[in-house]
PDB file of N, CA and C in Angstrom:
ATOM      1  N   UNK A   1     207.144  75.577 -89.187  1.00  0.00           N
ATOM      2  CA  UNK A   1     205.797  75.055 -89.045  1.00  0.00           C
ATOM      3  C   UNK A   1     205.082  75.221 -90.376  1.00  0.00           C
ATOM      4  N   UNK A   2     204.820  73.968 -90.932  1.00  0.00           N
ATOM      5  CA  UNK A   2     203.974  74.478 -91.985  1.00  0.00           C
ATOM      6  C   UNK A   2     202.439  74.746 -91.981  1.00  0.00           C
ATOM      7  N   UNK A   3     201.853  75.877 -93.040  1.00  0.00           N
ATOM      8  CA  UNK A   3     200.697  76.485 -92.889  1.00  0.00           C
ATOM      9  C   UNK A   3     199.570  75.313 -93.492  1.00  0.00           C
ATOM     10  N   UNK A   4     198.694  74.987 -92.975  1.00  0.00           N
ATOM     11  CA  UNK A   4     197.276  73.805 -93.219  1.00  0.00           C
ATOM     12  C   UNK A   4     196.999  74.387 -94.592  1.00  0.00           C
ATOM     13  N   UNK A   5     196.917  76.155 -94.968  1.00  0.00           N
ATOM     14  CA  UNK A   5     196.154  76.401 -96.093  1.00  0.00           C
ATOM     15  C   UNK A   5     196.635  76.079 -97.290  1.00  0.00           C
ATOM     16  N   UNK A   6     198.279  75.732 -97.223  1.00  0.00           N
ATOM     17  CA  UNK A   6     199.212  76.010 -98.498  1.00  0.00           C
ATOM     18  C   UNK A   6     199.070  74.723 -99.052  1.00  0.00           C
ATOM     19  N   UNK A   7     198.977  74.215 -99.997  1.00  0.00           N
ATOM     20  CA  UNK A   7     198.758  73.036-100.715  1.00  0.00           C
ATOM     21  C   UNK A   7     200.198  72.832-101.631  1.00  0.00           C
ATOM     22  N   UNK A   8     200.591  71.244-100.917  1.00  0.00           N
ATOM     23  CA  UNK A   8     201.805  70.465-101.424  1.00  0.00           C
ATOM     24  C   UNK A   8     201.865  69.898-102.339  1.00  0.00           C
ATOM     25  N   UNK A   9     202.666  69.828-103.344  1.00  0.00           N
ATOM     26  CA  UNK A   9     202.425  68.892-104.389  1.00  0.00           C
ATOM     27  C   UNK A   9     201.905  67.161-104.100  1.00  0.00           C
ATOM     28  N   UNK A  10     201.029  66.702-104.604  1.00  0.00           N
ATOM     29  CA  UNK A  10     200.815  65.127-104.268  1.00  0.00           C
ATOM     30  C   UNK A  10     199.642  65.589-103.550  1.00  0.00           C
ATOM     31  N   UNK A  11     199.367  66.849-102.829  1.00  0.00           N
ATOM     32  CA  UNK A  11     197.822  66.397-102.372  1.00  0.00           C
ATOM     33  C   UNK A  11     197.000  66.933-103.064  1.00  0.00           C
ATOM     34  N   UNK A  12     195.662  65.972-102.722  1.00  0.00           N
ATOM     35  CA  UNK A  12     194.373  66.318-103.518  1.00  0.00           C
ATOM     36  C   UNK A  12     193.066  65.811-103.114  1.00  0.00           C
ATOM     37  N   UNK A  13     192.494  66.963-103.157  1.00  0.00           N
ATOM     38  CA  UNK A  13     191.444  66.914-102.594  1.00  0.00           C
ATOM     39  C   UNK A  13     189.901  66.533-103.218  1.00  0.00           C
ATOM     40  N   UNK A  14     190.469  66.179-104.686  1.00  0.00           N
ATOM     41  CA  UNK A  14     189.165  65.671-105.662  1.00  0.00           C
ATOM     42  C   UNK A  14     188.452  67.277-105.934  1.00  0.00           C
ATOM     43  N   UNK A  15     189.371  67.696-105.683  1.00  0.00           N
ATOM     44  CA  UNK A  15     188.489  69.540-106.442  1.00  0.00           C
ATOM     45  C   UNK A  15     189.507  70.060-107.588  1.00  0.00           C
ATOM     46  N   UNK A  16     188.845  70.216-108.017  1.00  0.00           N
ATOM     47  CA  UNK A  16     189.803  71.140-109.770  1.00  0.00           C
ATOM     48  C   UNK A  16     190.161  72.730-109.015  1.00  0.00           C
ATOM     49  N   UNK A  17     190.550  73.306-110.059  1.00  0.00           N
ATOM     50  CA  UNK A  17     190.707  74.327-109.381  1.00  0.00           C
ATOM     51  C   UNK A  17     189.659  75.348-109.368  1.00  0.00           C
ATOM     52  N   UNK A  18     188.805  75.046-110.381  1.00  0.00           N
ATOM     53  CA  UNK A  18     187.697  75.892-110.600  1.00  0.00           C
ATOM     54  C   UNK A  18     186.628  75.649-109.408  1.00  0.00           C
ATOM     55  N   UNK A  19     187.094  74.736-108.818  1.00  0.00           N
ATOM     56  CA  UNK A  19     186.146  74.235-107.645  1.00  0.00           C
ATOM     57  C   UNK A  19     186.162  75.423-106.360  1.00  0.00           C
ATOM     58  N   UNK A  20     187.845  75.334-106.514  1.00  0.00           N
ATOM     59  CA  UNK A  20     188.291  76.150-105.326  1.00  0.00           C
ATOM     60  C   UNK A  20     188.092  77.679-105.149  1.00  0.00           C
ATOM     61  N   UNK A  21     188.327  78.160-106.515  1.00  0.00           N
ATOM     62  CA  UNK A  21     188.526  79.236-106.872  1.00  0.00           C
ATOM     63  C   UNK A  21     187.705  80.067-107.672  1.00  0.00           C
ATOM     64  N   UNK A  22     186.099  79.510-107.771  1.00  0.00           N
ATOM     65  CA  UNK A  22     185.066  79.953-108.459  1.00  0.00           C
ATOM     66  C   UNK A  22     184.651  81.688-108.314  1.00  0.00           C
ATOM     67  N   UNK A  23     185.318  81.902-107.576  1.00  0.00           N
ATOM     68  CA  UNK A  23     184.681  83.524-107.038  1.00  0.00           C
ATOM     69  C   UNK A  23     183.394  83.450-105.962  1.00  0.00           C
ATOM     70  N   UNK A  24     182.893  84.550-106.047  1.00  0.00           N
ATOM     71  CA  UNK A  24     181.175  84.566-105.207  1.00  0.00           C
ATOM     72  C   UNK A  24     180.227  83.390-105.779  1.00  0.00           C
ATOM     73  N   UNK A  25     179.559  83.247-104.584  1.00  0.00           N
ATOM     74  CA  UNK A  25     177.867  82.522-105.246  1.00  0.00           C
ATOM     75  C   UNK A  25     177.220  83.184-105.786  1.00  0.00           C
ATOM     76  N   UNK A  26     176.770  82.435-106.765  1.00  0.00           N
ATOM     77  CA  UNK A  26     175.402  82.977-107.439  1.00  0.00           C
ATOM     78  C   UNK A  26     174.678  82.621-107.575  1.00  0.00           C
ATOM     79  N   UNK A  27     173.447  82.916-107.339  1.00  0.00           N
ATOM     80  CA  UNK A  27     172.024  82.604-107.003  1.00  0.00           C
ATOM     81  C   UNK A  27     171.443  81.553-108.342  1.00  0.00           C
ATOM     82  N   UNK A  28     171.269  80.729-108.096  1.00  0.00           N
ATOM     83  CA  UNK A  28     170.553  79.630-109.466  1.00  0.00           C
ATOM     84  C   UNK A  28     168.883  80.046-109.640  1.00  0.00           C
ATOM     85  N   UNK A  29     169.183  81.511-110.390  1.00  0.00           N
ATOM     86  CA  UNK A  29     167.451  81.419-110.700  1.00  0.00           C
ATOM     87  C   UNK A  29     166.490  80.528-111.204  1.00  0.00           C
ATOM     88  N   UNK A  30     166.887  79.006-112.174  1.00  0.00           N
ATOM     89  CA  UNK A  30     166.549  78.264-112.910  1.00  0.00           C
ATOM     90  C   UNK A  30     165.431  77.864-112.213  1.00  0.00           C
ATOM     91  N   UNK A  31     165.014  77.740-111.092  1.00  0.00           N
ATOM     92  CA  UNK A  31     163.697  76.744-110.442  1.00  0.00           C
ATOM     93  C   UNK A  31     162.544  78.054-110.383  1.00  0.00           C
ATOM     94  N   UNK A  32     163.146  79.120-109.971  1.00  0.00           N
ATOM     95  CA  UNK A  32     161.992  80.736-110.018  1.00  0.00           C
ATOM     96  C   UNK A  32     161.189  80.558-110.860  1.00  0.00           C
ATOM     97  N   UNK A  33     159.899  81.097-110.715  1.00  0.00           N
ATOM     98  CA  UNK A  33     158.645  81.121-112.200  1.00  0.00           C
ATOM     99  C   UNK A  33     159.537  82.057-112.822  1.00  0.00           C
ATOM    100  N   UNK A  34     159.164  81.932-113.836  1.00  0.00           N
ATOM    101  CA  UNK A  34     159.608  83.175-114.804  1.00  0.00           C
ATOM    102  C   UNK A  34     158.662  84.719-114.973  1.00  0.00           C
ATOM    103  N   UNK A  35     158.801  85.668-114.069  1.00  0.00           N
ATOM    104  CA  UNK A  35     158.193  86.726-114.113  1.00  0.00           C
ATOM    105  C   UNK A  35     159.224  87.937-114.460  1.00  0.00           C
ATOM    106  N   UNK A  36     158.423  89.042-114.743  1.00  0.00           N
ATOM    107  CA  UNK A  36     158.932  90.281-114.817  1.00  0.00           C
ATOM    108  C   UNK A  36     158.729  90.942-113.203  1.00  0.00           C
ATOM    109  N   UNK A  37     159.826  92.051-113.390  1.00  0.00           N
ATOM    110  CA  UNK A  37     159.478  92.744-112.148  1.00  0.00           C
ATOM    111  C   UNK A  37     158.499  93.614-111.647  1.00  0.00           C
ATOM    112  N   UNK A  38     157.554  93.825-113.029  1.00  0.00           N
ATOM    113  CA  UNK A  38     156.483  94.977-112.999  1.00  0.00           C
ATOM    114  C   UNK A  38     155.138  94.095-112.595  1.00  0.00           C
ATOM    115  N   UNK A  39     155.850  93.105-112.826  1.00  0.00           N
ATOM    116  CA  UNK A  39     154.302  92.013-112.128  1.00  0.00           C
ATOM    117  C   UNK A  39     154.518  91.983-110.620  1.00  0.00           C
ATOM    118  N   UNK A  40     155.465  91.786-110.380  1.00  0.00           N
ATOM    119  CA  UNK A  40     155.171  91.744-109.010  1.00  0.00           C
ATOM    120  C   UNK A  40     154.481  92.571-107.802  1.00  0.00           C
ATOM    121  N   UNK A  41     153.615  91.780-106.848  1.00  0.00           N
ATOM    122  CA  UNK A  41     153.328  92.493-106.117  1.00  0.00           C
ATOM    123  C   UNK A  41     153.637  92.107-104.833  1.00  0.00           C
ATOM    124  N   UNK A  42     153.707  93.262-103.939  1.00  0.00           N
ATOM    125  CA  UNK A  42     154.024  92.678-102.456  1.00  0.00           C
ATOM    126  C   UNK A  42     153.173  91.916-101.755  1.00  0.00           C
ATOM    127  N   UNK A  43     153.642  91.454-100.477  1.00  0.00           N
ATOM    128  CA  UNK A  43     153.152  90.249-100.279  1.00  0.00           C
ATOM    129  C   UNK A  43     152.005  90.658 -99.431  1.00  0.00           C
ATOM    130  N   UNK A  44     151.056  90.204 -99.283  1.00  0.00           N
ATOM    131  CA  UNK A  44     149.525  90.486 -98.445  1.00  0.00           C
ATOM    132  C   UNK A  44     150.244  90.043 -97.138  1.00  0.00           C
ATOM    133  N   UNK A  45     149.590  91.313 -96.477  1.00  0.00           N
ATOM    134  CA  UNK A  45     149.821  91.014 -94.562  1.00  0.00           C
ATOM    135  C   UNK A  45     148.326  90.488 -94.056  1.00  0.00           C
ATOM    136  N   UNK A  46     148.594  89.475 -93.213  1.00  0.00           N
ATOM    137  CA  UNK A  46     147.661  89.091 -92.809  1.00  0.00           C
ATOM    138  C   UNK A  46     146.992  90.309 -91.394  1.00  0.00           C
ATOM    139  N   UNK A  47     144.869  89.920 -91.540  1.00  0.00           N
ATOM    140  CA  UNK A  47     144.988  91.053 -90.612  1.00  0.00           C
ATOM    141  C   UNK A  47     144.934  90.178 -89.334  1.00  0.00           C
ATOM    142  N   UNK A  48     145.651  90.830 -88.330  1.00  0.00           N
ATOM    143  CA  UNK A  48     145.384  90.125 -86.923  1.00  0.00           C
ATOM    144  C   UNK A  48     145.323  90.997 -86.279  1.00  0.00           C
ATOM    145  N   UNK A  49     143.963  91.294 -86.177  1.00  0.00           N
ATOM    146  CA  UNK A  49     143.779  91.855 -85.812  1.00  0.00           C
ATOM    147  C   UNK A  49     143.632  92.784 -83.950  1.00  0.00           C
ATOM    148  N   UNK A  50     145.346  92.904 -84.363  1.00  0.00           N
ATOM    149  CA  UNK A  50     145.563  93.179 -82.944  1.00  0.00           C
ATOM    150  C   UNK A  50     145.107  94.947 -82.215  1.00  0.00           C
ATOM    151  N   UNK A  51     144.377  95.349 -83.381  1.00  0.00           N
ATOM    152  CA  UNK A  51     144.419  96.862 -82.949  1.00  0.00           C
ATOM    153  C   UNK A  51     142.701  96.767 -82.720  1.00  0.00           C
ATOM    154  N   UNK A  52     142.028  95.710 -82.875  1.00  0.00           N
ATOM    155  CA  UNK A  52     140.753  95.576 -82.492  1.00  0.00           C
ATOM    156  C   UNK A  52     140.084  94.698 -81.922  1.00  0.00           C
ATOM    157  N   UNK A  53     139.709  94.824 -80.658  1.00  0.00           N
ATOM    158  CA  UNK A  53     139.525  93.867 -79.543  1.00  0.00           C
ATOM    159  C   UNK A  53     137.900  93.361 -79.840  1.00  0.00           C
ATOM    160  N   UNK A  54     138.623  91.970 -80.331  1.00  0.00           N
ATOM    161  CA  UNK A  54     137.039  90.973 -80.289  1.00  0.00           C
ATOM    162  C   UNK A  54     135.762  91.188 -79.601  1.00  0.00           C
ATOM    163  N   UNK A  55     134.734  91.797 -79.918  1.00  0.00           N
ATOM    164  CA  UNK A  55     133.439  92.289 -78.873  1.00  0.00           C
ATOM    165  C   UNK A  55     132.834  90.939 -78.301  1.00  0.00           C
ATOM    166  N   UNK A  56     132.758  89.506 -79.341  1.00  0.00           N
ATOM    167  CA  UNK A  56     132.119  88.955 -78.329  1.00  0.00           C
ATOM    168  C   UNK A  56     132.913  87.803 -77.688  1.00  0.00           C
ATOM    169  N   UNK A  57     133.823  88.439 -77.703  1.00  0.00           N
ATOM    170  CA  UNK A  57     134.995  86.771 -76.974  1.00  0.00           C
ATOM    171  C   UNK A  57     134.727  87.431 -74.999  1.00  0.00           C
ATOM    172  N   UNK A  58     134.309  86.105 -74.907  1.00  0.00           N
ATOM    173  CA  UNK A  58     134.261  86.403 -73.049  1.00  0.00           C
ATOM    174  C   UNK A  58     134.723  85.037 -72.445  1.00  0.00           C
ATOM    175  N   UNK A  59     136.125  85.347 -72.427  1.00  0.00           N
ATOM    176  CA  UNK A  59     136.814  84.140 -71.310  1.00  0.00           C
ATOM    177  C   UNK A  59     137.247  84.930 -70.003  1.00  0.00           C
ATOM    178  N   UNK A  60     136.484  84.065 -69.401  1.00  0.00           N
ATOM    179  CA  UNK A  60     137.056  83.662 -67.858  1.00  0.00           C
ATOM    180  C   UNK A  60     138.600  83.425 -67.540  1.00  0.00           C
ATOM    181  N   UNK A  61     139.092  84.652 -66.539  1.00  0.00           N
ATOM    182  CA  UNK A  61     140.144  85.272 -66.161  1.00  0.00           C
ATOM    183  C   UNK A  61     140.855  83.498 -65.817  1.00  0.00           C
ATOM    184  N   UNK A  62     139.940  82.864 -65.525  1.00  0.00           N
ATOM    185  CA  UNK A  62     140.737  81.275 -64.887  1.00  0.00           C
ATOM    186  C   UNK A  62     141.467  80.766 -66.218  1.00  0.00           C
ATOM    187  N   UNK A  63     140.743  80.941 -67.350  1.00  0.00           N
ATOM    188  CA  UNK A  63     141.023  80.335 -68.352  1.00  0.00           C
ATOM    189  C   UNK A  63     142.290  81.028 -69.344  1.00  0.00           C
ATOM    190  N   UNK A  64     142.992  81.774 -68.631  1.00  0.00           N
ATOM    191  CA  UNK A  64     144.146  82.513 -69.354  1.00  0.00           C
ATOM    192  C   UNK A  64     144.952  81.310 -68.343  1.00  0.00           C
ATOM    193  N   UNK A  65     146.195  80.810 -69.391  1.00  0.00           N
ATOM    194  CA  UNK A  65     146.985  80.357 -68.709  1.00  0.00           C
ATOM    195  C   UNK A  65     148.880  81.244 -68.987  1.00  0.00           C
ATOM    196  N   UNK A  66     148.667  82.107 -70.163  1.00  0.00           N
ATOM    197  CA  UNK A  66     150.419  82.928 -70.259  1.00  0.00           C
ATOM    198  C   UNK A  66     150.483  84.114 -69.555  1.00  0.00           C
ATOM    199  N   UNK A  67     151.722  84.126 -69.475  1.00  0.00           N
ATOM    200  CA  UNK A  67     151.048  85.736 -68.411  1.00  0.00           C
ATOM    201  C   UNK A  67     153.090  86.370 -69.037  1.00  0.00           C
ATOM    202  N   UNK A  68     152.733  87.554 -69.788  1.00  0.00           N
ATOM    203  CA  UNK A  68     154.029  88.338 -69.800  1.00  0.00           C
ATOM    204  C   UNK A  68     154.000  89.234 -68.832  1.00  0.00           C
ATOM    205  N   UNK A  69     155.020  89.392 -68.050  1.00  0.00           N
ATOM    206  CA  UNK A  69     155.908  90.924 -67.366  1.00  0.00           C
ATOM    207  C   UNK A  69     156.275  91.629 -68.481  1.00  0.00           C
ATOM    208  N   UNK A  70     156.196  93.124 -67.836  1.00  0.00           N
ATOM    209  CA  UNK A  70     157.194  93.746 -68.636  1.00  0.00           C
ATOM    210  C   UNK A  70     157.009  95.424 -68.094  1.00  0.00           C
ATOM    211  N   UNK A  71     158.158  95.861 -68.045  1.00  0.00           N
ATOM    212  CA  UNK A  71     158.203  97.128 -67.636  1.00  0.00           C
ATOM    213  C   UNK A  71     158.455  98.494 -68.364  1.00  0.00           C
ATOM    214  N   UNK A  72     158.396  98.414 -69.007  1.00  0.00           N
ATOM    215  CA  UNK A  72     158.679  99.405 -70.372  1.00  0.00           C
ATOM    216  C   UNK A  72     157.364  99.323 -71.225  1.00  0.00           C
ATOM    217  N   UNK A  73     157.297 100.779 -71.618  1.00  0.00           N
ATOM    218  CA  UNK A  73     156.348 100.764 -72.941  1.00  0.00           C
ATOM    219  C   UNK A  73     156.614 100.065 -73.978  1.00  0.00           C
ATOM    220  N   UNK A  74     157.655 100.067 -74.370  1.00  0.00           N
ATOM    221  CA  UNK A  74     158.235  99.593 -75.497  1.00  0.00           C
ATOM    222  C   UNK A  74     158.314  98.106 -75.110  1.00  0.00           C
ATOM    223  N   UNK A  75     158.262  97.598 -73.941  1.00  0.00           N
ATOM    224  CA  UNK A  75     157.937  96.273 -73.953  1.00  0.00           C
ATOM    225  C   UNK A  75     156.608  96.092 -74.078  1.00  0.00           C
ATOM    226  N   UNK A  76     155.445  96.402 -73.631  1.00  0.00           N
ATOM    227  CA  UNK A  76     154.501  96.354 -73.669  1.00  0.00           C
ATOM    228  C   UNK A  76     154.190  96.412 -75.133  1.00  0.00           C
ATOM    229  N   UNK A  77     154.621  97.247 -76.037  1.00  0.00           N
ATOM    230  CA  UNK A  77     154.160  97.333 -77.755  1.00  0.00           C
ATOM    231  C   UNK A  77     154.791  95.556 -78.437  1.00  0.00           C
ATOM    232  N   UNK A  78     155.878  95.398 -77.715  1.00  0.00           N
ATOM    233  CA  UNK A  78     156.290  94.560 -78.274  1.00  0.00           C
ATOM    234  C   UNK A  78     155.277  92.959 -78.196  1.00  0.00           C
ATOM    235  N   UNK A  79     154.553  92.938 -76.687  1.00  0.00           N
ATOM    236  CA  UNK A  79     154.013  92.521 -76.085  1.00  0.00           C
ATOM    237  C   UNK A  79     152.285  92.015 -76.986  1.00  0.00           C
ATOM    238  N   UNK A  80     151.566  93.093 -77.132  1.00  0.00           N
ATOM    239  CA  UNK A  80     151.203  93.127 -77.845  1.00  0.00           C
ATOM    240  C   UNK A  80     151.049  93.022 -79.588  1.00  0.00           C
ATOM    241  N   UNK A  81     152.210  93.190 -79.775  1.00  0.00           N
ATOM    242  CA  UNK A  81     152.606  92.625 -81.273  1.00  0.00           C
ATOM    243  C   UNK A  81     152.470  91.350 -81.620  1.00  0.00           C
ATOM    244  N   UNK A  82     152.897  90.594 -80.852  1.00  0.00           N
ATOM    245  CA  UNK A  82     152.964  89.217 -80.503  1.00  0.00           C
ATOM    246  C   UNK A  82     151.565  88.154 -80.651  1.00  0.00           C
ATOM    247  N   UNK A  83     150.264  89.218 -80.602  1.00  0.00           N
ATOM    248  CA  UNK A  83     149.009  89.081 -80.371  1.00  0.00           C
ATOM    249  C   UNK A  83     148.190  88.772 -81.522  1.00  0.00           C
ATOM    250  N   UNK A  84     147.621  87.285 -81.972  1.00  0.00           N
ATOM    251  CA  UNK A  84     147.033  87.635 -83.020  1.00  0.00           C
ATOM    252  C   UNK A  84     145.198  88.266 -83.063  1.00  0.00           C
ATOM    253  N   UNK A  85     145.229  88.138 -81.446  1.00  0.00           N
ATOM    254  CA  UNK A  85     144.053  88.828 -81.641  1.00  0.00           C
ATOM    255  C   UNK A  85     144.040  89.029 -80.175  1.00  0.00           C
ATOM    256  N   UNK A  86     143.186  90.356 -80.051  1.00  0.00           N
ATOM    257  CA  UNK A  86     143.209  91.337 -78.446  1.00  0.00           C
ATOM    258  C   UNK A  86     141.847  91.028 -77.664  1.00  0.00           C
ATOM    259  N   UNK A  87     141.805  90.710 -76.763  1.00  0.00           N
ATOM    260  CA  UNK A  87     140.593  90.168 -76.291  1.00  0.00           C
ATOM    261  C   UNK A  87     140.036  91.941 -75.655  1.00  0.00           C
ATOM    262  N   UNK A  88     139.025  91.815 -75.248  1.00  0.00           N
ATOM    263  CA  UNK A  88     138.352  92.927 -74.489  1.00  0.00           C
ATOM    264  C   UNK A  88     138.950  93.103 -72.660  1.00  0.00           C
ATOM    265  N   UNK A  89     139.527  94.187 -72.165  1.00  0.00           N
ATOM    266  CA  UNK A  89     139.735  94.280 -70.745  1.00  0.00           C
ATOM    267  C   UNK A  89     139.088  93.610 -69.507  1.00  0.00           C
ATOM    268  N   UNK A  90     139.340  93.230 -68.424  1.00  0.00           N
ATOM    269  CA  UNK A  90     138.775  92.627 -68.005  1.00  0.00           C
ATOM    270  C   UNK A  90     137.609  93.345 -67.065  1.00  0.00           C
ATOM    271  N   UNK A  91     136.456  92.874 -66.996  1.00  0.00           N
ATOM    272  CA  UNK A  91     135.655  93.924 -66.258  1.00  0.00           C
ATOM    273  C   UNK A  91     135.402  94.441 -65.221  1.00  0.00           C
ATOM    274  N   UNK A  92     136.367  93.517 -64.391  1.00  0.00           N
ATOM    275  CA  UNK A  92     136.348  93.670 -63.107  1.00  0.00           C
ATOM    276  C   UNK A  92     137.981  93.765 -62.864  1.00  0.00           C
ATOM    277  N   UNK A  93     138.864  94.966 -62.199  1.00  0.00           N
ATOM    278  CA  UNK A  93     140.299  94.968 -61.665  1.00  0.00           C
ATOM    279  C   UNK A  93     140.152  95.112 -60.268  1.00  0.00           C
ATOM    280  N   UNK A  94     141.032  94.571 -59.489  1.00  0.00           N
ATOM    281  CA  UNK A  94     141.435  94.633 -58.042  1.00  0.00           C
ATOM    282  C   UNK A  94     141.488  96.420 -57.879  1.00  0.00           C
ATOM    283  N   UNK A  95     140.684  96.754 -57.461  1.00  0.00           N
ATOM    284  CA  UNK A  95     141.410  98.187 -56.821  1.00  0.00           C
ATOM    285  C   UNK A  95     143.115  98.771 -56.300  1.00  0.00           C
ATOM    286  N   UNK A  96     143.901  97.256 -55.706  1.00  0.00           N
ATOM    287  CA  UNK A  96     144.811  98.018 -55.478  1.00  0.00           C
ATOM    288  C   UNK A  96     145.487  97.255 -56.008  1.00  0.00           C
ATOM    289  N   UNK A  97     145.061  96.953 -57.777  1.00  0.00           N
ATOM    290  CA  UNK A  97     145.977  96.542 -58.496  1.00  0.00           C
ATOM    291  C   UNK A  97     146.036  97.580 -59.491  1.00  0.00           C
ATOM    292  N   UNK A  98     147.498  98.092 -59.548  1.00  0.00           N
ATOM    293  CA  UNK A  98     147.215  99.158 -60.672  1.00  0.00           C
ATOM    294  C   UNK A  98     148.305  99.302 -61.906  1.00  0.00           C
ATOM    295  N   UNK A  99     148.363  97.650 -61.961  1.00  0.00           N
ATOM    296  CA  UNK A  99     148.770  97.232 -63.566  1.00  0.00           C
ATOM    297  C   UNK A  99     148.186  96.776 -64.512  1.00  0.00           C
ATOM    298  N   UNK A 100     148.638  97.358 -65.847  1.00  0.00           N
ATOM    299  CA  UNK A 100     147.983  97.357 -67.027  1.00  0.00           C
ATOM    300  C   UNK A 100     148.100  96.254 -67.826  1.00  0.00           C
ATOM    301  N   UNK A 101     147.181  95.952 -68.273  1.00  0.00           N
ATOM    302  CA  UNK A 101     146.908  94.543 -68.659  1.00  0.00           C
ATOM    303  C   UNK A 101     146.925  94.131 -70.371  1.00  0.00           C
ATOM    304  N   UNK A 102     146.993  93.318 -70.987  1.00  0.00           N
ATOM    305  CA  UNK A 102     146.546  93.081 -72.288  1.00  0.00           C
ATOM    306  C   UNK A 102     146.377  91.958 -72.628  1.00  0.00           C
ATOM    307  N   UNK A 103     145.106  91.301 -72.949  1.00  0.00           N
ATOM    308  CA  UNK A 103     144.378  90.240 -72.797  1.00  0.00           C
ATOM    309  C   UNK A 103     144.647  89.492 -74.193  1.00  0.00           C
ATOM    310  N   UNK A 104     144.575  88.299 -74.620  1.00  0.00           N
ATOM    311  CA  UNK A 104     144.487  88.269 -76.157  1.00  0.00           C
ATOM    312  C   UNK A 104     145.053  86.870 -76.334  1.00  0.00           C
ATOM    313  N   UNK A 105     144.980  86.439 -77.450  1.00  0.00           N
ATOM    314  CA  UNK A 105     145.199  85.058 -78.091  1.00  0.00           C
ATOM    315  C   UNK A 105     146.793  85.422 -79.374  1.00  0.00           C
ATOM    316  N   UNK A 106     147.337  84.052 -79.037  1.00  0.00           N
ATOM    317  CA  UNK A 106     148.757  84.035 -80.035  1.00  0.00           C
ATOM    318  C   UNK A 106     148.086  83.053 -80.870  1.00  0.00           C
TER     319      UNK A 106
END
């Protein structure tokens, strides 16, 4: 059975060998600005401010239409991450509802 990888005399594939056999890629810095590394600075995070709940946003519980589950804390952080901004709790809860909520805009 012969092997697909082994190459026969007479075939060709329109590649030199340097084509085939170039080694690793390397990155074509040529289009990059030209900076030093001491210039650089990291990149600005935007704030979204998810760790501070909007004082005057007041929507009506009708007017939420996503709704996440989740049963874990660690879902819940994740949950909230997701948030670009945290609305205020709602002011009124069902008494014999006694899940925790997190209100907010993506």
């Amino acid at each position: 059975m012969d092997d697909p990888n082994t190459k026969r005399a007479g075939d060709d594939n329109n590649k030199s060998s340097a084509d085939s056999n170039s080694g690793p890629l390397k990155r074509d810095c040529s289009l990059e600005p030209d900076s030093s590394a001491g210039d650089r600075q990291p990149p600005q995070k935007r704030d979204r401010g998810i760790d501070r709940p909007e004082r005057n946003v007041h929507i009506a519980i009708e007017d939420y239409r996503v709704g996440w589950v989740y049963a874990l804390p660690l879902e819940m952080a994740a949950a909230k991450g997701m948030l670009d901004q945290v609305h205020p709790n709602l002011a009124q809860q069902d008494p014999a509802d006694h899940n925790s909520y997190i209100l907010g805009q993506v």
